[in-house]
C-alpha atoms as a PDB file:
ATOM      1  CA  UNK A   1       0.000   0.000   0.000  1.00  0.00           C
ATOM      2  CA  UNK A   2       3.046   2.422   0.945  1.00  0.00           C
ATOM      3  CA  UNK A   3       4.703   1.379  -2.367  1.00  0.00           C
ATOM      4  CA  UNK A   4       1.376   2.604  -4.371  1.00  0.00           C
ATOM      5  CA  UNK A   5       1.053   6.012  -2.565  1.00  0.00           C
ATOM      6  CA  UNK A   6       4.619   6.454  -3.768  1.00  0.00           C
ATOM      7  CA  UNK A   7       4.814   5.530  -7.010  1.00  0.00           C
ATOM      8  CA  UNK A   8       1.262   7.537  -7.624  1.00  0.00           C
ATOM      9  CA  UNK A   9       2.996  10.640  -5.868  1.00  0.00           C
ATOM     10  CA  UNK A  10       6.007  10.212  -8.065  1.00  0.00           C
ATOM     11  CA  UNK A  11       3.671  10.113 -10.930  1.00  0.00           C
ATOM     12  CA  UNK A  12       1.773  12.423  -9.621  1.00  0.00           C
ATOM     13  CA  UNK A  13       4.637  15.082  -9.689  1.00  0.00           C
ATOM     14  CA  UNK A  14       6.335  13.845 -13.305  1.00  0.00           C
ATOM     15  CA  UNK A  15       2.837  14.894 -14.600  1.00  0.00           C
ATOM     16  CA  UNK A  16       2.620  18.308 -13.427  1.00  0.00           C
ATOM     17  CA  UNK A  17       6.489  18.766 -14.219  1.00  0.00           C
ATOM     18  CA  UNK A  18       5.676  17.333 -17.807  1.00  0.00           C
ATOM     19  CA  UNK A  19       2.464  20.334 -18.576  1.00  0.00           C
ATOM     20  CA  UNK A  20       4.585  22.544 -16.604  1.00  0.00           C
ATOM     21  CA  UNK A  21       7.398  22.433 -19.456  1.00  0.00           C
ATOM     22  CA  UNK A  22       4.623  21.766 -22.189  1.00  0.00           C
ATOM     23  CA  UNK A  23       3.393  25.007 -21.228  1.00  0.00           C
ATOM     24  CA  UNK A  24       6.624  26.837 -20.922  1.00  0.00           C
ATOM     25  CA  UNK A  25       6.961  25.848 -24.838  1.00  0.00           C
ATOM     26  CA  UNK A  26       3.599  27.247 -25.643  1.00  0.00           C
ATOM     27  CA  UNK A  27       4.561  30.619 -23.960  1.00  0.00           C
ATOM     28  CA  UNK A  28       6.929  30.943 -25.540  1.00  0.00           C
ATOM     29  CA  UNK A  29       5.801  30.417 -29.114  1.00  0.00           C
ATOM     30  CA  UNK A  30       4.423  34.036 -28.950  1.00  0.00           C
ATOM     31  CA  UNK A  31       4.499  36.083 -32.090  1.00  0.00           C
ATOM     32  CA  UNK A  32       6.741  39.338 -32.325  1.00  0.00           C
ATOM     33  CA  UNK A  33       5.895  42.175 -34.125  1.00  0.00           C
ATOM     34  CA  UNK A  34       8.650  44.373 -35.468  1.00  0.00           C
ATOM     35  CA  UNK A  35       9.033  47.216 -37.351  1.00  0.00           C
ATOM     36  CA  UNK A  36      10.113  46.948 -41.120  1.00  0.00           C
ATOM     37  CA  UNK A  37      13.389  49.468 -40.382  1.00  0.00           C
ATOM     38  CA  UNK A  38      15.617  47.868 -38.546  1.00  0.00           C
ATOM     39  CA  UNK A  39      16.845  51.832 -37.757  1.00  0.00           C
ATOM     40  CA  UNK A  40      13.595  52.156 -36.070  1.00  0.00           C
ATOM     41  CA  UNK A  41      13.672  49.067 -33.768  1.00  0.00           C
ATOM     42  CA  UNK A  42      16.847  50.482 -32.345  1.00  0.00           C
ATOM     43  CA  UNK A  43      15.629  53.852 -31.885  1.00  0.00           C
ATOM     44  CA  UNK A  44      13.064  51.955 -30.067  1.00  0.00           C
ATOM     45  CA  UNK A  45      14.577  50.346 -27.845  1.00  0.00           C
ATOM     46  CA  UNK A  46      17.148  53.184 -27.273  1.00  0.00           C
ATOM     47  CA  UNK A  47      13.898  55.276 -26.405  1.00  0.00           C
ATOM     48  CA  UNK A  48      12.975  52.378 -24.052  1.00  0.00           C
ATOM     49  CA  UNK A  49      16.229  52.138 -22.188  1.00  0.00           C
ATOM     50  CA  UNK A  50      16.432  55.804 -22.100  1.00  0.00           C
ATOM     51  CA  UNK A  51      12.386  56.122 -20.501  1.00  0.00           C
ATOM     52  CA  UNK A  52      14.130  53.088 -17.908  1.00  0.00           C
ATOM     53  CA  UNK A  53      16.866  55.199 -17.295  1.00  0.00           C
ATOM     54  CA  UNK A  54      14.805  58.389 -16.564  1.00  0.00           C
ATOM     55  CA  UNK A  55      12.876  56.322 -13.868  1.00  0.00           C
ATOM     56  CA  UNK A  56      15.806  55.807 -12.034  1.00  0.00           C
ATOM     57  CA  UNK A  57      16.661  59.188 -12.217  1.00  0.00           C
ATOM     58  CA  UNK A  58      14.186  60.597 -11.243  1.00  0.00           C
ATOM     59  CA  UNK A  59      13.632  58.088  -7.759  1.00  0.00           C
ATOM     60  CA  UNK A  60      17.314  59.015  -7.227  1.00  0.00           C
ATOM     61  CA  UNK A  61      16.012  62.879  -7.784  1.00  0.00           C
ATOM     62  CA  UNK A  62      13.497  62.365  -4.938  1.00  0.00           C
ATOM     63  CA  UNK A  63      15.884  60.643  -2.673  1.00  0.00           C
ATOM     64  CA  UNK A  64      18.275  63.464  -3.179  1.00  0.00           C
ATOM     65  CA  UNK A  65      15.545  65.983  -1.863  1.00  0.00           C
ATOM     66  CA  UNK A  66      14.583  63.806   1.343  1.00  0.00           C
ATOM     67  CA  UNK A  67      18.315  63.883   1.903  1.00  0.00           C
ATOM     68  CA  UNK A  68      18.348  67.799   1.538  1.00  0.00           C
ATOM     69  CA  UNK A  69      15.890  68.223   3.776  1.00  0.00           C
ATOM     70  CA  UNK A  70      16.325  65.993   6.790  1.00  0.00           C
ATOM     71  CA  UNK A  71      20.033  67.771   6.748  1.00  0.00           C
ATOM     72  CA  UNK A  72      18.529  71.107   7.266  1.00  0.00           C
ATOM     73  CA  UNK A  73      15.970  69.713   9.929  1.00  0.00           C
ATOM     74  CA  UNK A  74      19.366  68.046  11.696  1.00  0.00           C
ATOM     75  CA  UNK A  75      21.495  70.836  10.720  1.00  0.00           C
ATOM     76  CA  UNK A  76      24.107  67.902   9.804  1.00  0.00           C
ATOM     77  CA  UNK A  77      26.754  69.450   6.860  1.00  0.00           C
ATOM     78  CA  UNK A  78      27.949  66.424   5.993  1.00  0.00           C
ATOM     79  CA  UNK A  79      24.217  64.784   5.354  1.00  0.00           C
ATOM     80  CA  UNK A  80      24.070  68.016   3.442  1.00  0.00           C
ATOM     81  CA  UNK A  81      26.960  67.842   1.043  1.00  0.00           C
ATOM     82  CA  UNK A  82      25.867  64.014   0.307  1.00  0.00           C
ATOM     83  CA  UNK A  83      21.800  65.011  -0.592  1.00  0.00           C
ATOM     84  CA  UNK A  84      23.281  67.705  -2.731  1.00  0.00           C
ATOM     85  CA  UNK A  85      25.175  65.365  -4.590  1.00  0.00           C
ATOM     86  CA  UNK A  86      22.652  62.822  -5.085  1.00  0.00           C
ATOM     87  CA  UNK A  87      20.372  65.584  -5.640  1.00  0.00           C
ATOM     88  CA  UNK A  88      23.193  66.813  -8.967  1.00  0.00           C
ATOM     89  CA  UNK A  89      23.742  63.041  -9.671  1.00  0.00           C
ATOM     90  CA  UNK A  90      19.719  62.165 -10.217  1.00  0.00           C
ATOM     91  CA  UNK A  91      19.163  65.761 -12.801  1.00  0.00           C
ATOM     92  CA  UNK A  92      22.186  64.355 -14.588  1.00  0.00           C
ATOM     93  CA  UNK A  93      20.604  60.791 -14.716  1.00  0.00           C
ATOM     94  CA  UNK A  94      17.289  61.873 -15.555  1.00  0.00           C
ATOM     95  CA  UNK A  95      18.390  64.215 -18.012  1.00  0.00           C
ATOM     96  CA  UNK A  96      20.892  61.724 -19.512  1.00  0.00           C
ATOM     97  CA  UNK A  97      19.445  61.322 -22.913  1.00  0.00           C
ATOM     98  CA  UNK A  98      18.848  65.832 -23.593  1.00  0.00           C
ATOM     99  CA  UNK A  99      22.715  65.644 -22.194  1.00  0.00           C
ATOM    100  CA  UNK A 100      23.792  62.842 -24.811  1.00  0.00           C
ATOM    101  CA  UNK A 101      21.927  64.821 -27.926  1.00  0.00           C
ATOM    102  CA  UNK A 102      23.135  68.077 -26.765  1.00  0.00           C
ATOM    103  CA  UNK A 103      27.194  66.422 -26.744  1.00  0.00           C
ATOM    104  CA  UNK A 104      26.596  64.936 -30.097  1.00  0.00           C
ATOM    105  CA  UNK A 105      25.051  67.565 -31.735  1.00  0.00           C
ATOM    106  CA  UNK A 106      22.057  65.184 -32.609  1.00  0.00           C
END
């Protein structure tokens, strides 16, 4: 009896490893949808990383600010020096891509 609630466990747990990978394969069989230009797919995706990019930027922006402030509450100049320069390093990040065009003249 102990042998049968095994083996129907074992079997039991091949079978919902087997659909698990049958339907890993059927996931992934998705269509894609590309542009004809293979230009525009890269500016694309450049426009995507850029937008990811931005995000960070701009939580790093935020942080900077918090940082600002609780150094004037504590009147701590050190905390200060460090939220201004996350506060410079997050408007370069999220202005990374205006920066970029502006050096290359595109």
């Amino acid at each position: 009896m102990k042998k049968k609630k095994t083996l129907l466990k074992i079997l039991k747990r091949s079978c919902i490893i087997v659909l698990y990978i049958v339907a890993l394969f059927v996931a992934q069989a998705s269509h894609v949808f590309a542009a004809d230009e293979p230009l525009t797919v890269i500016n694309n995706l450049s426009d995507f990383i850029f937008g990811l990019i931005r995000a960070v930027g701009m939580i790093i922006l935020g942080f900077g600010v918090v940082q600002v402030g609780m150094s004037l509450k504590s009147h701590d100049p050190s905390q200060r020096a460090n939220g201004f320069m996350t506060l410079a390093g997050g408007v370069v990040i999220t202005f990374a891509k205006e920066i970029l065009n502006i050096i290359t003249g595109g």
